[in-house]
C-alpha atoms as a PDB file:
ATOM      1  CA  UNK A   1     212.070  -2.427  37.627  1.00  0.00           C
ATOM      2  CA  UNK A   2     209.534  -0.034  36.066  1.00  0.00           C
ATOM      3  CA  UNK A   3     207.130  -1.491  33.171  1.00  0.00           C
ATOM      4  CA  UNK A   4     205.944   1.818  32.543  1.00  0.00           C
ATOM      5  CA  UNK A   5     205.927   1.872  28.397  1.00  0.00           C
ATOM      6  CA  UNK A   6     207.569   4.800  26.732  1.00  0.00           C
ATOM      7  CA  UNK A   7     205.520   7.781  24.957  1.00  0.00           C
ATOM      8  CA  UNK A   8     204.821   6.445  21.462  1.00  0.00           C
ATOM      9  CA  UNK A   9     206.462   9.475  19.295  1.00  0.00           C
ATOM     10  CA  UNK A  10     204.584   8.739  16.381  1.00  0.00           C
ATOM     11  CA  UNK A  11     200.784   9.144  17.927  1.00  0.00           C
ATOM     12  CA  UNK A  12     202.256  12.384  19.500  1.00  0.00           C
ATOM     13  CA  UNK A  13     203.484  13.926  16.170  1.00  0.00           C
ATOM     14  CA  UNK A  14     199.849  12.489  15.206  1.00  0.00           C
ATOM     15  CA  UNK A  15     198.290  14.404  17.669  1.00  0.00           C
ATOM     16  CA  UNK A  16     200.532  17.862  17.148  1.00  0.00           C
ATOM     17  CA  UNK A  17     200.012  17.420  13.431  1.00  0.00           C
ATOM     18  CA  UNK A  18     196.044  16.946  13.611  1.00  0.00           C
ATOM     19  CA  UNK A  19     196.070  20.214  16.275  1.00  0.00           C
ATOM     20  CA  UNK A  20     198.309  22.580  13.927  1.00  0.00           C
ATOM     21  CA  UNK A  21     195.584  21.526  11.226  1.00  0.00           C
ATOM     22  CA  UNK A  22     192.931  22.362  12.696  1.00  0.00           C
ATOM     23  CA  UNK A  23     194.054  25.588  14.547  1.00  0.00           C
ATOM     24  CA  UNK A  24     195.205  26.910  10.545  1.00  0.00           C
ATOM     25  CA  UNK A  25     191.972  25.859   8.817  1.00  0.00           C
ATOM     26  CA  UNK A  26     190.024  28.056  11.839  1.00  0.00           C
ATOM     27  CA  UNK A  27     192.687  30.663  11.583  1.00  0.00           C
ATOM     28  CA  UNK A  28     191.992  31.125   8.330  1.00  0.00           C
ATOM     29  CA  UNK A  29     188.667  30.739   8.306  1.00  0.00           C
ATOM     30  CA  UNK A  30     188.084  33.248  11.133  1.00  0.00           C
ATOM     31  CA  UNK A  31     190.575  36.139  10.195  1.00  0.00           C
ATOM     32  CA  UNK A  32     192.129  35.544   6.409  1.00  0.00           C
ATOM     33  CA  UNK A  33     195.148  34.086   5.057  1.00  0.00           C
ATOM     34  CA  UNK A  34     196.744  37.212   5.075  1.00  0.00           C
ATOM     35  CA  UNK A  35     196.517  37.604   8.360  1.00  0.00           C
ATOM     36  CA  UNK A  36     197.187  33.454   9.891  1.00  0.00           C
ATOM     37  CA  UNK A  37     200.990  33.571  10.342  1.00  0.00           C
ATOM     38  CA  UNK A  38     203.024  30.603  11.497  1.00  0.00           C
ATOM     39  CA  UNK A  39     203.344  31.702  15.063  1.00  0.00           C
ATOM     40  CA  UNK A  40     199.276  32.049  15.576  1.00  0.00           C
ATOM     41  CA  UNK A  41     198.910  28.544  13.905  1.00  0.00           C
ATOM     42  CA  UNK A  42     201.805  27.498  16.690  1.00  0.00           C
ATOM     43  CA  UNK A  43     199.747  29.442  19.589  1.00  0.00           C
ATOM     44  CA  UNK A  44     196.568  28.301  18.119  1.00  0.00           C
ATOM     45  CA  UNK A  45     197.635  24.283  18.073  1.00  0.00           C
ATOM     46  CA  UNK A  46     200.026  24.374  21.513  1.00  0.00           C
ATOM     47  CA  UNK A  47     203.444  23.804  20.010  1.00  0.00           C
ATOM     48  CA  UNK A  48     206.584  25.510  19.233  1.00  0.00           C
ATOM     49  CA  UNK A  49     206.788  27.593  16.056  1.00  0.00           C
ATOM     50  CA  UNK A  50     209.511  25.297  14.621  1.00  0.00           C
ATOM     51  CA  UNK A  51     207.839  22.306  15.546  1.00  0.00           C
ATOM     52  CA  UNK A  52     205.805  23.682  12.194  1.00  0.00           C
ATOM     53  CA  UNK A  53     209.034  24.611  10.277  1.00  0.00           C
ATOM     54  CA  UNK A  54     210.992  21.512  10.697  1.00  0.00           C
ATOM     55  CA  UNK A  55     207.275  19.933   9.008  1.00  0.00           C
ATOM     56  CA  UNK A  56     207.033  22.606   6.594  1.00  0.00           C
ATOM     57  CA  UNK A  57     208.312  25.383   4.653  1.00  0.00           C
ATOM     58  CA  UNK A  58     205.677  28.077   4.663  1.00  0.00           C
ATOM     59  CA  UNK A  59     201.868  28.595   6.402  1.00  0.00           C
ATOM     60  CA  UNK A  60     201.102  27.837   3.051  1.00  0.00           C
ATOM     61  CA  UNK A  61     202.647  24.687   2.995  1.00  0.00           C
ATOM     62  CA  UNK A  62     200.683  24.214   5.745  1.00  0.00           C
ATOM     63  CA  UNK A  63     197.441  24.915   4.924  1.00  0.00           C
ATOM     64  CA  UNK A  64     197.511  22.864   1.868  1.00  0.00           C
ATOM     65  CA  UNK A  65     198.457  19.864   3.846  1.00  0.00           C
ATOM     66  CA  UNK A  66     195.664  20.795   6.205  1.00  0.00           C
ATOM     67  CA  UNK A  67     192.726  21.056   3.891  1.00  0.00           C
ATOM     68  CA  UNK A  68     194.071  17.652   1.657  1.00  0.00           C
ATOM     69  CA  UNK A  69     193.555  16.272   5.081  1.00  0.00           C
ATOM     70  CA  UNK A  70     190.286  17.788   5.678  1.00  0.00           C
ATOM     71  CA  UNK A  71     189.072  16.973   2.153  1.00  0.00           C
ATOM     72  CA  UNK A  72     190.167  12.889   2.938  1.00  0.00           C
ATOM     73  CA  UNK A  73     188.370  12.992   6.139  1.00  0.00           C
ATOM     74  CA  UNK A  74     185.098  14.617   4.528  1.00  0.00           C
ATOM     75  CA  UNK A  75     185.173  11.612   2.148  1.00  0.00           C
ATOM     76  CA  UNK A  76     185.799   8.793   4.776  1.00  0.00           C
ATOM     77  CA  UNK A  77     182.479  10.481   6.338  1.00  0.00           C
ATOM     78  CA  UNK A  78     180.522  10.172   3.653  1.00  0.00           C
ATOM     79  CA  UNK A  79     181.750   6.804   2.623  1.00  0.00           C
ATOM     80  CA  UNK A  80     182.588   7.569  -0.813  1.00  0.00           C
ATOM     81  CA  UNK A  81     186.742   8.037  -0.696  1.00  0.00           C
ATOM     82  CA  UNK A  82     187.664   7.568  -4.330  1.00  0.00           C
ATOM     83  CA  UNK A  83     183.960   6.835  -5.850  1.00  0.00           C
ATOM     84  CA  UNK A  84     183.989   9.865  -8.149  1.00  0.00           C
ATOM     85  CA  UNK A  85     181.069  10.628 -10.278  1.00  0.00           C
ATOM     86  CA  UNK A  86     178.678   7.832  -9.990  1.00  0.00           C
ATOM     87  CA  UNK A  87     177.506   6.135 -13.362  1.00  0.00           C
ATOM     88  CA  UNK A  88     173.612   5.338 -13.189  1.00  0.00           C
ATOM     89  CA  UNK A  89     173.425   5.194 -16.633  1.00  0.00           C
ATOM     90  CA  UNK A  90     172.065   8.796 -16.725  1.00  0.00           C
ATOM     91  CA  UNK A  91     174.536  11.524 -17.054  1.00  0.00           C
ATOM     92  CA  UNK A  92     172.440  14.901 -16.719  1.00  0.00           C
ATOM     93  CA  UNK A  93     171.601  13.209 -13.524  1.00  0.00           C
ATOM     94  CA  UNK A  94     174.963  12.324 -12.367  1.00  0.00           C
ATOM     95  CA  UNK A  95     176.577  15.658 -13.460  1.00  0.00           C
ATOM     96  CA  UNK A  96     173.586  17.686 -11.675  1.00  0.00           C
ATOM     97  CA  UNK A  97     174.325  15.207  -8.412  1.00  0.00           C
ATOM     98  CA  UNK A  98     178.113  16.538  -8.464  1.00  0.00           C
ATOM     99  CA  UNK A  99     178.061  19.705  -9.087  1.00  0.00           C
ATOM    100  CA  UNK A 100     175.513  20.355  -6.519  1.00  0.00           C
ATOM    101  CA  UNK A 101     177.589  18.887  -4.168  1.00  0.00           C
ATOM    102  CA  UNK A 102     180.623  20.894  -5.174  1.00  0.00           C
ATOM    103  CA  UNK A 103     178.025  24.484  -4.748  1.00  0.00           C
ATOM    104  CA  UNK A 104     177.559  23.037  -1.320  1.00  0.00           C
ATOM    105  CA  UNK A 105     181.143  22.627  -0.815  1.00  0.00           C
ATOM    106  CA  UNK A 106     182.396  25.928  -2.484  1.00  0.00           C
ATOM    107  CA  UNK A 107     179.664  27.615   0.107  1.00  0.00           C
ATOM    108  CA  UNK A 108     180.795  26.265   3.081  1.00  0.00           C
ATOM    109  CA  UNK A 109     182.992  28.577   5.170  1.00  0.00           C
ATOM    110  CA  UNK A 110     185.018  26.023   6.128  1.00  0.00           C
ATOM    111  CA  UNK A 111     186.077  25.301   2.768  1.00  0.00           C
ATOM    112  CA  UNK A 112     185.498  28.740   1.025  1.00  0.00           C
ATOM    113  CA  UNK A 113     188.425  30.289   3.187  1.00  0.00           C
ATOM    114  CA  UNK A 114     191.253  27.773   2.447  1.00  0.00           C
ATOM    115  CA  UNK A 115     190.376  27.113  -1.251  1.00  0.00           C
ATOM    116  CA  UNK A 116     190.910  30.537  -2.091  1.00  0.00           C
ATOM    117  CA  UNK A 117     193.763  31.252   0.017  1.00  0.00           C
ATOM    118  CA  UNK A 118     195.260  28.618  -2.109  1.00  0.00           C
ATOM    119  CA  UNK A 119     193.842  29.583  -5.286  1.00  0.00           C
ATOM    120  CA  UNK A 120     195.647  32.902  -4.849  1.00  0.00           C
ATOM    121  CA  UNK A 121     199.067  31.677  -3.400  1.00  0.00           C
ATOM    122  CA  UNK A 122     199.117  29.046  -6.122  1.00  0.00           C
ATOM    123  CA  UNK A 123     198.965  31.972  -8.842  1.00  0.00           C
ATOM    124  CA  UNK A 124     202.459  33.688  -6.705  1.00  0.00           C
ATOM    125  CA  UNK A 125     203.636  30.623  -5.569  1.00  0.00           C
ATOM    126  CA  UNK A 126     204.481  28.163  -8.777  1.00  0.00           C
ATOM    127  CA  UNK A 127     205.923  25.111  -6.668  1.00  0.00           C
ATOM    128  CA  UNK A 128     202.406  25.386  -4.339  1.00  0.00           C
ATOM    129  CA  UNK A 129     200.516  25.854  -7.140  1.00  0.00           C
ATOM    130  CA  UNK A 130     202.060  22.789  -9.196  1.00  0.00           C
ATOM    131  CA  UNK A 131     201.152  20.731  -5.468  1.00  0.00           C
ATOM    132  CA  UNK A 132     197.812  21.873  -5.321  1.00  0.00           C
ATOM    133  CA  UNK A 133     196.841  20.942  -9.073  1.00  0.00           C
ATOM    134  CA  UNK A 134     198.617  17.348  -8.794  1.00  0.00           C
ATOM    135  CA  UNK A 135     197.279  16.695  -5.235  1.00  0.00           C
ATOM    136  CA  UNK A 136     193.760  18.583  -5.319  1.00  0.00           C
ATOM    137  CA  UNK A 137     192.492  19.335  -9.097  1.00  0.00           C
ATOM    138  CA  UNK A 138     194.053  17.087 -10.838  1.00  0.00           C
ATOM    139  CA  UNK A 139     192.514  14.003  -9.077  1.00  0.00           C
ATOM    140  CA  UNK A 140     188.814  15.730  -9.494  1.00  0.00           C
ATOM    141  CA  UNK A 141     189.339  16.527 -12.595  1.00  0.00           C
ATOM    142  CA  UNK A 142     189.782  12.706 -13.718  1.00  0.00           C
ATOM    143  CA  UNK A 143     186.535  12.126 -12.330  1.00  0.00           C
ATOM    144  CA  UNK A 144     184.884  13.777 -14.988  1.00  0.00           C
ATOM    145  CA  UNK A 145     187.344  13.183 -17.719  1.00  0.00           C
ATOM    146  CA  UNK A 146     186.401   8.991 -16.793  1.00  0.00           C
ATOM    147  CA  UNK A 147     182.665   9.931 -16.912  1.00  0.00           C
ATOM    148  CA  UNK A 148     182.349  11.506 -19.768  1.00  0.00           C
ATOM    149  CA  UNK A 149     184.495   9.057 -21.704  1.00  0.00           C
ATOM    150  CA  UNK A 150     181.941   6.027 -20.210  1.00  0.00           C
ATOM    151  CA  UNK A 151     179.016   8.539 -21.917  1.00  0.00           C
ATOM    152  CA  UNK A 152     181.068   8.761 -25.303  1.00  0.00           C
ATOM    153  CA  UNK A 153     181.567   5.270 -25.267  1.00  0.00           C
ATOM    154  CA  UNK A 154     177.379   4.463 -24.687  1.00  0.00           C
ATOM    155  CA  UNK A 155     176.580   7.461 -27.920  1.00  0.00           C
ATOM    156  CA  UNK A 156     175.188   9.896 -25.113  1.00  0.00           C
ATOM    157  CA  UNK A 157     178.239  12.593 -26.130  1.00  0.00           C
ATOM    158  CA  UNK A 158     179.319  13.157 -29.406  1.00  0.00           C
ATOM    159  CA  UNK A 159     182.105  10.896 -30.398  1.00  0.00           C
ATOM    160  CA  UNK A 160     184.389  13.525 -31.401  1.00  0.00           C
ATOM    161  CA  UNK A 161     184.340  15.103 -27.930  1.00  0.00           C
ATOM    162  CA  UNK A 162     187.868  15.551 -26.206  1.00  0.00           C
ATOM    163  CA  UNK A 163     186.471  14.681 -22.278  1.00  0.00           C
ATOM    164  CA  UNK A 164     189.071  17.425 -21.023  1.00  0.00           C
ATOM    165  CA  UNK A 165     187.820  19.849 -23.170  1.00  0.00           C
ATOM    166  CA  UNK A 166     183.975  19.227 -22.199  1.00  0.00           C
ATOM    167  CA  UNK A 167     184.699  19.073 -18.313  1.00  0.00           C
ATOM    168  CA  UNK A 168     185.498  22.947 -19.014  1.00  0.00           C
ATOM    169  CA  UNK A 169     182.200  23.652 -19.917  1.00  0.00           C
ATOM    170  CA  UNK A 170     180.960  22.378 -16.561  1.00  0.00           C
ATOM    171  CA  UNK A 171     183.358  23.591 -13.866  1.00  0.00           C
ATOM    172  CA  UNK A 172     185.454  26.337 -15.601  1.00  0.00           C
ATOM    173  CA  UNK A 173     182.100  28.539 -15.097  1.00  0.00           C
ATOM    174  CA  UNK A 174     181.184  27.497 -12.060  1.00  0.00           C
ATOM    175  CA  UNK A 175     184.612  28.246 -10.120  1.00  0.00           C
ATOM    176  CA  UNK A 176     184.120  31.654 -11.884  1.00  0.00           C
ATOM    177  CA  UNK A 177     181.060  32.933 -10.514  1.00  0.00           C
ATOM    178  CA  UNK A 178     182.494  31.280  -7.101  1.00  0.00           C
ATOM    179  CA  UNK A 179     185.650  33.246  -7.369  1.00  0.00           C
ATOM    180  CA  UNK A 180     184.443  36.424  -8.631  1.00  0.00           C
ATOM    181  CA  UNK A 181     181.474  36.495  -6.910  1.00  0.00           C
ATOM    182  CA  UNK A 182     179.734  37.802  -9.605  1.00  0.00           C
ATOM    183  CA  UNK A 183     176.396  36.073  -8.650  1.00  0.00           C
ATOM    184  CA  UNK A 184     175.258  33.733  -5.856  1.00  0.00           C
ATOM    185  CA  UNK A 185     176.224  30.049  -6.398  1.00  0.00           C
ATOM    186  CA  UNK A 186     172.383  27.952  -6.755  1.00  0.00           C
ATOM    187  CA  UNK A 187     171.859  24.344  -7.218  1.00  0.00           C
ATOM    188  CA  UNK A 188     169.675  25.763  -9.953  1.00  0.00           C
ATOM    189  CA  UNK A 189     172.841  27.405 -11.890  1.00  0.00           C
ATOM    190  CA  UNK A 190     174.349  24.268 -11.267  1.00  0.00           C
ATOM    191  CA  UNK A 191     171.596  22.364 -13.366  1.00  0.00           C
ATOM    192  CA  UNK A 192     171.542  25.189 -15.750  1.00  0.00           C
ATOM    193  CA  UNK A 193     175.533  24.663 -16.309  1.00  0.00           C
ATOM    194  CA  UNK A 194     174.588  20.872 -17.108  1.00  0.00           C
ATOM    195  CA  UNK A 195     171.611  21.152 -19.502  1.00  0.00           C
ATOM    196  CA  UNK A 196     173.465  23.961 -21.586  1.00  0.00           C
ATOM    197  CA  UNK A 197     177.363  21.986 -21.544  1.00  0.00           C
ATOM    198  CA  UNK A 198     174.742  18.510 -22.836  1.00  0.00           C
ATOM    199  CA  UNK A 199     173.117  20.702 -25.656  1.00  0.00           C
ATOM    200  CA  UNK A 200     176.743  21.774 -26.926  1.00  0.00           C
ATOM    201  CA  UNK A 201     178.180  17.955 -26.296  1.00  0.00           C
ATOM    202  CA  UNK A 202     175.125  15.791 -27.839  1.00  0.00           C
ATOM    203  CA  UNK A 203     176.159  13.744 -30.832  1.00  0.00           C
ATOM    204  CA  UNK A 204     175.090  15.382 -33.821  1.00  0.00           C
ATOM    205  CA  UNK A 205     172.621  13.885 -36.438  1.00  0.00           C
END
């Protein structure tokens, strides 16, 4: 009688799910969203077309999924899964520190691509863009919203600041210039953004 073990079904899906992730977020990244379709992703990841469609509803769908994923595995890298905006007591410092880090994000290719595939099928797509604000902005978002009310609390903020309100100040324009491409995206405008949103946002006399 044959011990031989069974193929475990669930590190295979693992494997077919990690492949079809990958082979969108290059697809994307090397020709556009508008041209990735489902059956390159299939070709691209070496499995059938409604292997995809029984996991998902659209390439779109898809890619979502697959850059959430990429996003949780860029922050098991770095160590820092969940950390947010650190709090060293100094928050030009701590605001510079993450929103340099998002201008190196937004100018990575392998970031650029997806985000703003999904930025635009969010705007035509209400049910994607809905998932993409709960699952992606939403949780970022919070991380300022919970730093800035730490710097209200300690006086550094005026006290009548609404948190959700101020965190406008600081990413609203930067995700402008980055979509529009108006002008290059520079640590520098990045410190620029935080010294001018702390002028507007220190407690008045």
């Amino acid at each position: 009688m044959s011990d031989t073990k069974a193929p475990d079904a669930s590190r295979r899906s693992e494997r077919s799910r990690r492949a079809i992730f990958d082979a969108a977020l290059a697809l994307v990244s090397e020709s556009g969203y508008a041209k990735t379709t489902v059956e390159g992703i299939a070709a691209r990841a070496g499995v059938g077309k409604q292997t995809i469609y029984r996991w998902w509803p659209s390439k779109a769908a898809v890619l979502l999924d697959a850059f959430l994923d990429l996003q949780d595995r860029a922050a098991e890298a770095h160590g820092d899964a969940g950390s947010g905006i650190p709090d060293t007591g100094d928050l030009a410092a701590d605001l510079r520190y993450v929103l340099r880090a998002t201008v190196d994000e937004l100018n990575d290719p392998a970031v650029d691509g997806p985000t703003r595939a999904l930025a635009a099928e969010g705007v035509v797509d209400p049910e994607l863009g809905a998932r993409l604000t709960e699952a992606l902005l939403e949780p970022q978002l919070q991380h300022y919203v919970r730093r800035l009310e730490t710097a209200r609390a300690a006086g550094e903020i005026d006290p009548d600041v609404d948190p959700r309100t101020a965190l406008e100040l600081l990413v609203g324009p930067l995700h402008h210039r980055w979509l529009h491409r108006t002008l290059p995206l520079t640590h520098a405008y990045a410190d620029s953004l935080v010294d001018l949103a702390l002028r507007g946002l220190a407690p008045r006399p």
